[in-house]
N, C-alpha and C. Protein backbone atom coordinates (compact mmCIF):
# COMPACT_ATOMS: atom_id res chain seq x y z
N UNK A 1 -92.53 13.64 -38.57
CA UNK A 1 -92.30 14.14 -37.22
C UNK A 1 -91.13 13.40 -36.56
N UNK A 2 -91.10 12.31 -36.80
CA UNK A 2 -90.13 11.60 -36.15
C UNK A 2 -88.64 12.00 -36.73
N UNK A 3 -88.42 12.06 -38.00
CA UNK A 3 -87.27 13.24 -38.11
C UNK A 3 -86.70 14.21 -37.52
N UNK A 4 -87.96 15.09 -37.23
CA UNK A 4 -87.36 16.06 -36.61
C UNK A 4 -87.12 16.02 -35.61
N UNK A 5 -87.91 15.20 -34.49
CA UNK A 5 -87.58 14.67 -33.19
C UNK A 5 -85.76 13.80 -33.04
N UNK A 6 -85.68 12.95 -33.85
CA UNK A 6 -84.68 12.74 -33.94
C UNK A 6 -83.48 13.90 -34.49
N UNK A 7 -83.23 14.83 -34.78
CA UNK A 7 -82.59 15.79 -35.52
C UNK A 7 -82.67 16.91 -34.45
N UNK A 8 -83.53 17.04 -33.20
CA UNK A 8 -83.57 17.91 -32.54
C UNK A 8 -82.78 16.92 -31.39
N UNK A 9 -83.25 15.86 -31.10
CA UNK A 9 -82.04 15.36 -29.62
C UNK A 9 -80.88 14.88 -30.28
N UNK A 10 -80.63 14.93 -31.81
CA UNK A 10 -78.72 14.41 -32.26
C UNK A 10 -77.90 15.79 -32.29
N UNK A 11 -79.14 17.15 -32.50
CA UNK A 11 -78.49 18.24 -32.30
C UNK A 11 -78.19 19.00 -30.93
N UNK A 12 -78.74 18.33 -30.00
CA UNK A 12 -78.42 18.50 -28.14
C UNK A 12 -77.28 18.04 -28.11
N UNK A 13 -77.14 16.76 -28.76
CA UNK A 13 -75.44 16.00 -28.47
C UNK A 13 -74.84 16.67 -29.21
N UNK A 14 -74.73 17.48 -30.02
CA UNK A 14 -74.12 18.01 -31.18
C UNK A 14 -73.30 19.54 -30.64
N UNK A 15 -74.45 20.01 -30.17
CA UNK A 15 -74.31 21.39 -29.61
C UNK A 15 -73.15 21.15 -28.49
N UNK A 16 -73.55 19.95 -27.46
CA UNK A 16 -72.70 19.68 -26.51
C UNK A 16 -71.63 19.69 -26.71
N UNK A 17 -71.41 18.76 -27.45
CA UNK A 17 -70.24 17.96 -28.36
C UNK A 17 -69.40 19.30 -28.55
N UNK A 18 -69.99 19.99 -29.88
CA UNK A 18 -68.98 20.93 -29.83
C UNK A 18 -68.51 22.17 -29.04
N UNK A 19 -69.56 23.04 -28.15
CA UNK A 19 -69.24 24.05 -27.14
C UNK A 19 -69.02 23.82 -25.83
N UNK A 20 -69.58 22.39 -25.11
CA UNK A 20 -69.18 22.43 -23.42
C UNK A 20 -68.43 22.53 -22.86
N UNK A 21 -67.56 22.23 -24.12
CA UNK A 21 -65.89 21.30 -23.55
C UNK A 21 -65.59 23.13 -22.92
N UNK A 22 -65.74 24.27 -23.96
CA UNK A 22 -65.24 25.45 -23.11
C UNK A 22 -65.47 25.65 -22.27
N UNK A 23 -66.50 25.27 -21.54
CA UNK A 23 -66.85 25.70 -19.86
C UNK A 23 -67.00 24.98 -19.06
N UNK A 24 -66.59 23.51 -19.55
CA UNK A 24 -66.77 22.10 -18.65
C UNK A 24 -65.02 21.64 -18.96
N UNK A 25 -64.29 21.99 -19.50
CA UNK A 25 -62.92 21.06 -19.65
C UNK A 25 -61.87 22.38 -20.03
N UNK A 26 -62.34 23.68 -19.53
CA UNK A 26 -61.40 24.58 -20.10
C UNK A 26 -59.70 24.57 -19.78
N UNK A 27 -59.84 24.10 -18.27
CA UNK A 27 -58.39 24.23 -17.87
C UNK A 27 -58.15 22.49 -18.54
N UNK A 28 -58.59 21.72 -19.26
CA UNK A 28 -57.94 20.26 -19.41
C UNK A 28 -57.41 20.63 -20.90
N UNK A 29 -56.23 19.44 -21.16
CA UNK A 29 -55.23 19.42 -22.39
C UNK A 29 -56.72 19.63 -23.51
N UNK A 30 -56.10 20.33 -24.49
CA UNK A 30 -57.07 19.94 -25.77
C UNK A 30 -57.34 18.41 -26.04
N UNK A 31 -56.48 17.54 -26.04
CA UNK A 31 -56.59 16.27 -26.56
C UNK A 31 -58.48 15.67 -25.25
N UNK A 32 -58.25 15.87 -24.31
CA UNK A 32 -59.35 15.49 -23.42
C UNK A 32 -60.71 16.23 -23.60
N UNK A 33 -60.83 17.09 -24.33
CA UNK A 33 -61.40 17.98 -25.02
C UNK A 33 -62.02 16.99 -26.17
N UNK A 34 -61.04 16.77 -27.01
CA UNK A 34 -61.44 16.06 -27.95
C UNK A 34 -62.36 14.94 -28.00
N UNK A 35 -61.68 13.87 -26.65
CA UNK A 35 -62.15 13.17 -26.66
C UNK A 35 -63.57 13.17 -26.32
N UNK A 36 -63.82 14.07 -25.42
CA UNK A 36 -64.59 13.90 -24.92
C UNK A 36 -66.03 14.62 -25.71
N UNK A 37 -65.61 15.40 -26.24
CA UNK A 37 -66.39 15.90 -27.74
C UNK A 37 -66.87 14.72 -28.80
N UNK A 38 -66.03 13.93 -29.28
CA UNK A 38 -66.01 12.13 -29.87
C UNK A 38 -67.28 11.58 -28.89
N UNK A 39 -66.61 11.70 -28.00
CA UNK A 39 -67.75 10.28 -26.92
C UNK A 39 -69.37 11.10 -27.45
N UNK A 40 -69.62 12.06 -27.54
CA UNK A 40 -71.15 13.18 -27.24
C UNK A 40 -70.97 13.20 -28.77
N UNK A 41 -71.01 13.42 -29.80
CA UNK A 41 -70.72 12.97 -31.36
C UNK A 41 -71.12 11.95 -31.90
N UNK A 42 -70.70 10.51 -30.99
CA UNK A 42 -71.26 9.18 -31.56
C UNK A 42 -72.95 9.12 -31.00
N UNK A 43 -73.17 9.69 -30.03
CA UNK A 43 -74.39 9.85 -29.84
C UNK A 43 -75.61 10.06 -30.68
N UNK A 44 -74.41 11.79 -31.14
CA UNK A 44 -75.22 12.87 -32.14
C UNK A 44 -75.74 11.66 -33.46
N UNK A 45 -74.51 10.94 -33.91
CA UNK A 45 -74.76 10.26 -35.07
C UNK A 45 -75.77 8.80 -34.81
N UNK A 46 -76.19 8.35 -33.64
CA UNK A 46 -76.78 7.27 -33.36
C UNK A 46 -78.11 8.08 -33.67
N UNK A 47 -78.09 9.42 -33.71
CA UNK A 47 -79.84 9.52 -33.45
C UNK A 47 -79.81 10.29 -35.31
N UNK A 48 -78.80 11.14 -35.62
CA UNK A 48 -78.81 11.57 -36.48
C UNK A 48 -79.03 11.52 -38.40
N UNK A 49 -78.14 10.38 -37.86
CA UNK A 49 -78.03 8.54 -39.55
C UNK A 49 -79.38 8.53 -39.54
N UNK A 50 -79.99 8.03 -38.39
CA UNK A 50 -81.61 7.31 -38.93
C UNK A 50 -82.66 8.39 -39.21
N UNK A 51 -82.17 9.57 -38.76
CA UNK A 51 -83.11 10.69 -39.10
C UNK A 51 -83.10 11.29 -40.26
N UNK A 52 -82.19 11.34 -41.39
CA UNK A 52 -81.81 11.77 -42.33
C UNK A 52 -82.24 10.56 -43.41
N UNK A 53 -81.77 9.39 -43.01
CA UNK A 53 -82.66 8.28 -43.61
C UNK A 53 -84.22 7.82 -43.38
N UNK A 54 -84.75 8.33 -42.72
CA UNK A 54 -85.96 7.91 -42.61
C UNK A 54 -86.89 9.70 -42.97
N UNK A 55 -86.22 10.86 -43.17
CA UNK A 55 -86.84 11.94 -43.74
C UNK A 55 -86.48 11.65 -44.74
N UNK A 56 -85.45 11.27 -45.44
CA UNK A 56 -85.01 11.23 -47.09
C UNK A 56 -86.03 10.77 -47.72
N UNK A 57 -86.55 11.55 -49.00
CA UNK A 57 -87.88 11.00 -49.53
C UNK A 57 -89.10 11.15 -49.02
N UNK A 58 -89.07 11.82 -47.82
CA UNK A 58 -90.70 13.05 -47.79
C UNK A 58 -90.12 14.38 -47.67
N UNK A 59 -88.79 14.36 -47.62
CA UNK A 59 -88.11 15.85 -47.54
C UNK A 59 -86.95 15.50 -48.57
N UNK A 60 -86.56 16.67 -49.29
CA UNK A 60 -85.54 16.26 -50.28
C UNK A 60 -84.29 17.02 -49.52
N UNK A 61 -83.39 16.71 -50.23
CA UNK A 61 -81.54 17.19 -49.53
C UNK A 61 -81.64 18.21 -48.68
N UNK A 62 -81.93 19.32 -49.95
CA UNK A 62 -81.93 20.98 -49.56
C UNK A 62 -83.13 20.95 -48.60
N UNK A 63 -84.09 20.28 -48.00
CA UNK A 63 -85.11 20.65 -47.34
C UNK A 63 -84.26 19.81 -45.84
N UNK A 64 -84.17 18.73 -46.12
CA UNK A 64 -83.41 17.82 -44.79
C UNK A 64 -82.32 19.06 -43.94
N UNK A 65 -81.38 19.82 -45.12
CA UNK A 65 -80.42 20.47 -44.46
C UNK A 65 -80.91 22.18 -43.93
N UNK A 66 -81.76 22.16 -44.27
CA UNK A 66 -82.58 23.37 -43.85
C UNK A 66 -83.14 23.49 -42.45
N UNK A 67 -83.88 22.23 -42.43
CA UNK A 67 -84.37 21.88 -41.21
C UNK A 67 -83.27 21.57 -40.17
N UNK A 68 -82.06 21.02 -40.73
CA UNK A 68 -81.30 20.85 -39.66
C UNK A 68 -80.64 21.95 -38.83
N UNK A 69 -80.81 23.21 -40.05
CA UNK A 69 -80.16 24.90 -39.70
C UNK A 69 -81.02 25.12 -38.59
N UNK A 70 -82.48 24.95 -38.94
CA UNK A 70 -83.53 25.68 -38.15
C UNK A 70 -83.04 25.33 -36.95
N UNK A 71 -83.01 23.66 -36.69
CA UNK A 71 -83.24 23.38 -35.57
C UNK A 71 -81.53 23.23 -34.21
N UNK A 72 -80.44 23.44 -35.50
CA UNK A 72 -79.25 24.18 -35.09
C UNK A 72 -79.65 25.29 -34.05
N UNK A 73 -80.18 26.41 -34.79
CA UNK A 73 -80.40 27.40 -33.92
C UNK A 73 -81.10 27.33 -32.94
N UNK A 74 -82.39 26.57 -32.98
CA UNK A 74 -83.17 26.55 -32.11
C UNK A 74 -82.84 26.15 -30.77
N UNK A 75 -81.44 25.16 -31.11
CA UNK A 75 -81.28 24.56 -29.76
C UNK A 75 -79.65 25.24 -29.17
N UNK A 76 -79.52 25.85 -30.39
CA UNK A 76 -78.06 26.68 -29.82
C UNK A 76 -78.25 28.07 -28.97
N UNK A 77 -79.19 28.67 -29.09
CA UNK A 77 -79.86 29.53 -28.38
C UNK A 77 -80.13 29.72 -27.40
N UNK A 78 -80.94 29.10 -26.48
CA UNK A 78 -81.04 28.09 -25.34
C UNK A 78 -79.73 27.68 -24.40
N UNK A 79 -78.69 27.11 -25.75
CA UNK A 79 -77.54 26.72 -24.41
C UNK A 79 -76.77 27.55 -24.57
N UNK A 80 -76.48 28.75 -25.89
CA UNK A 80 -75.69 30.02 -25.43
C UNK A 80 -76.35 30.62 -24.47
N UNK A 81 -77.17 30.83 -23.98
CA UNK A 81 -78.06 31.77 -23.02
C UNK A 81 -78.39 31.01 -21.69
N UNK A 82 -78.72 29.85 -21.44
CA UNK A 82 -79.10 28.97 -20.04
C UNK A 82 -77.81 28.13 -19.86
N UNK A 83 -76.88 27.55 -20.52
CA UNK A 83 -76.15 26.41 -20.12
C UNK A 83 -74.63 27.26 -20.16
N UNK A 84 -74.65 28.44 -21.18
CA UNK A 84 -73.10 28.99 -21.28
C UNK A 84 -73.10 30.38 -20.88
N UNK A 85 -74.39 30.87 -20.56
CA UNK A 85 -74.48 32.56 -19.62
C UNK A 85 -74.32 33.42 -20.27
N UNK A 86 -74.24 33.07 -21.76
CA UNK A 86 -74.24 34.40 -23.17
C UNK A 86 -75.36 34.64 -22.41
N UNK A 87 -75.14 36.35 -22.75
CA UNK A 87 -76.09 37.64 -23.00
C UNK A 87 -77.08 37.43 -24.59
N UNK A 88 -78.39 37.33 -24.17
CA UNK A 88 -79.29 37.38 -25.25
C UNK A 88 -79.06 37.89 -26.30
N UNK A 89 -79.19 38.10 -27.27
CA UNK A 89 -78.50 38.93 -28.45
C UNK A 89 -80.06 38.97 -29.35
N UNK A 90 -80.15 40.32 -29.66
CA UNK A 90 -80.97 40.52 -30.92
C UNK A 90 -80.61 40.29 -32.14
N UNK A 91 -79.34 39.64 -32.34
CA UNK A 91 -78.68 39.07 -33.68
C UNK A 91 -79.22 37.69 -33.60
N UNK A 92 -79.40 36.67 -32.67
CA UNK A 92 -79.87 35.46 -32.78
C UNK A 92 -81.90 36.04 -33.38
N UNK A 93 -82.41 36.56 -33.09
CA UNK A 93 -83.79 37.00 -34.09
C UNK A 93 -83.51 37.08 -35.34
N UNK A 94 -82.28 37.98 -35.67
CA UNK A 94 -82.03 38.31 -37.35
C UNK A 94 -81.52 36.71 -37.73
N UNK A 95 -81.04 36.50 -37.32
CA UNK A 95 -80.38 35.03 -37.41
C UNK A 95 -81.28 34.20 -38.56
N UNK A 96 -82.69 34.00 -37.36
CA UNK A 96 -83.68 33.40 -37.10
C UNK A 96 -84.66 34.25 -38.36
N UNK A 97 -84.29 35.07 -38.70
CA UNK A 97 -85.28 35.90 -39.90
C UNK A 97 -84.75 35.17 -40.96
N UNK A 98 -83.44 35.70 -41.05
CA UNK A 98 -82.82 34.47 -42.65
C UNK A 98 -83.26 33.35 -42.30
N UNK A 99 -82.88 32.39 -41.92
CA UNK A 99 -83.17 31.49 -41.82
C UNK A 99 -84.53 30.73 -41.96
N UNK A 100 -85.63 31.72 -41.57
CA UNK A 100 -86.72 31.82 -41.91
C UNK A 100 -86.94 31.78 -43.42
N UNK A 101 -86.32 32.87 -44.08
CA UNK A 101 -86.02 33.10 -45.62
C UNK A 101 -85.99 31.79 -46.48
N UNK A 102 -84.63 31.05 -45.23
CA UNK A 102 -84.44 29.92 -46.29
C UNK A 102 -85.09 28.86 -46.32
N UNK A 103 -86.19 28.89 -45.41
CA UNK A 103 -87.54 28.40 -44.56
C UNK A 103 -88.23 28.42 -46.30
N UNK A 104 -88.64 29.05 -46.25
CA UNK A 104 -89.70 29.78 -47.28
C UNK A 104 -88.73 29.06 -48.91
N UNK A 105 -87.72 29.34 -49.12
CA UNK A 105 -87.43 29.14 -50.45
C UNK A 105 -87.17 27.81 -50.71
N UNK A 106 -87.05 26.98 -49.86
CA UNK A 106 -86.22 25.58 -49.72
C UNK A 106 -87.55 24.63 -50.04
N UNK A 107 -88.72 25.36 -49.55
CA UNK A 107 -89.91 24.50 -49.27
C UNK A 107 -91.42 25.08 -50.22
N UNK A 108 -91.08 25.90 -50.97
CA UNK A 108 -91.97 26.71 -51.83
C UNK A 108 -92.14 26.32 -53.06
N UNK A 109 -91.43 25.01 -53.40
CA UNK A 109 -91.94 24.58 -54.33
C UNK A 109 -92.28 22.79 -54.07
């Protein structure tokens, strides 16, 4: 559990990291962009390193990076729709069906 807890708040900084800058720094140079993507990144990786090391070995590679898809979406969803004002999409469900898929094959044996 603690994996995933960790892997779900390195992927909040993550998400940040890479989409805010469009609606929080749009009129600033790319370079301030960057940076400021870097600063929310070292975060992602303060919570992210120990989560991947401390699931490694009750979850194997392909299962670690699976979970990290799931929980990609789970939290990209949320801030396309509440934090960036995307329109809901019935493609984020299909999304969420594969992914499901790879739910099932990654962990079925």
């Amino acid at each position: 559990m603690r994996t995933i807890l960790l892997l779900l708040l390195s992927n909040v900084f993550m998400t940040f990291a890479w989409y805010a800058h469009l609606k929080n720094l749009r009129a600033a140079p790319w370079y301030i962009a960057v940076l400021a993507s870097w600063g929310l990144a070292f975060f992602e990786y303060l919570l992210q390193v120990p989560a991947n090391r401390a699931g490694y070995g009750t979850f194997n590679l392909g299962q670690l990076k699976i979970i990290q898809e799931v929980i990609t979406l789970s939290v990209f969803i949320p801030f396309a729709v509440l934090y960036m004002g995307q329109q809901m999409k019935l493609d984020y469900l299909w999304a969420a069906c594969c992914l499901g898929g790879a739910v099932f094959f990654i962990f079925r044996s």
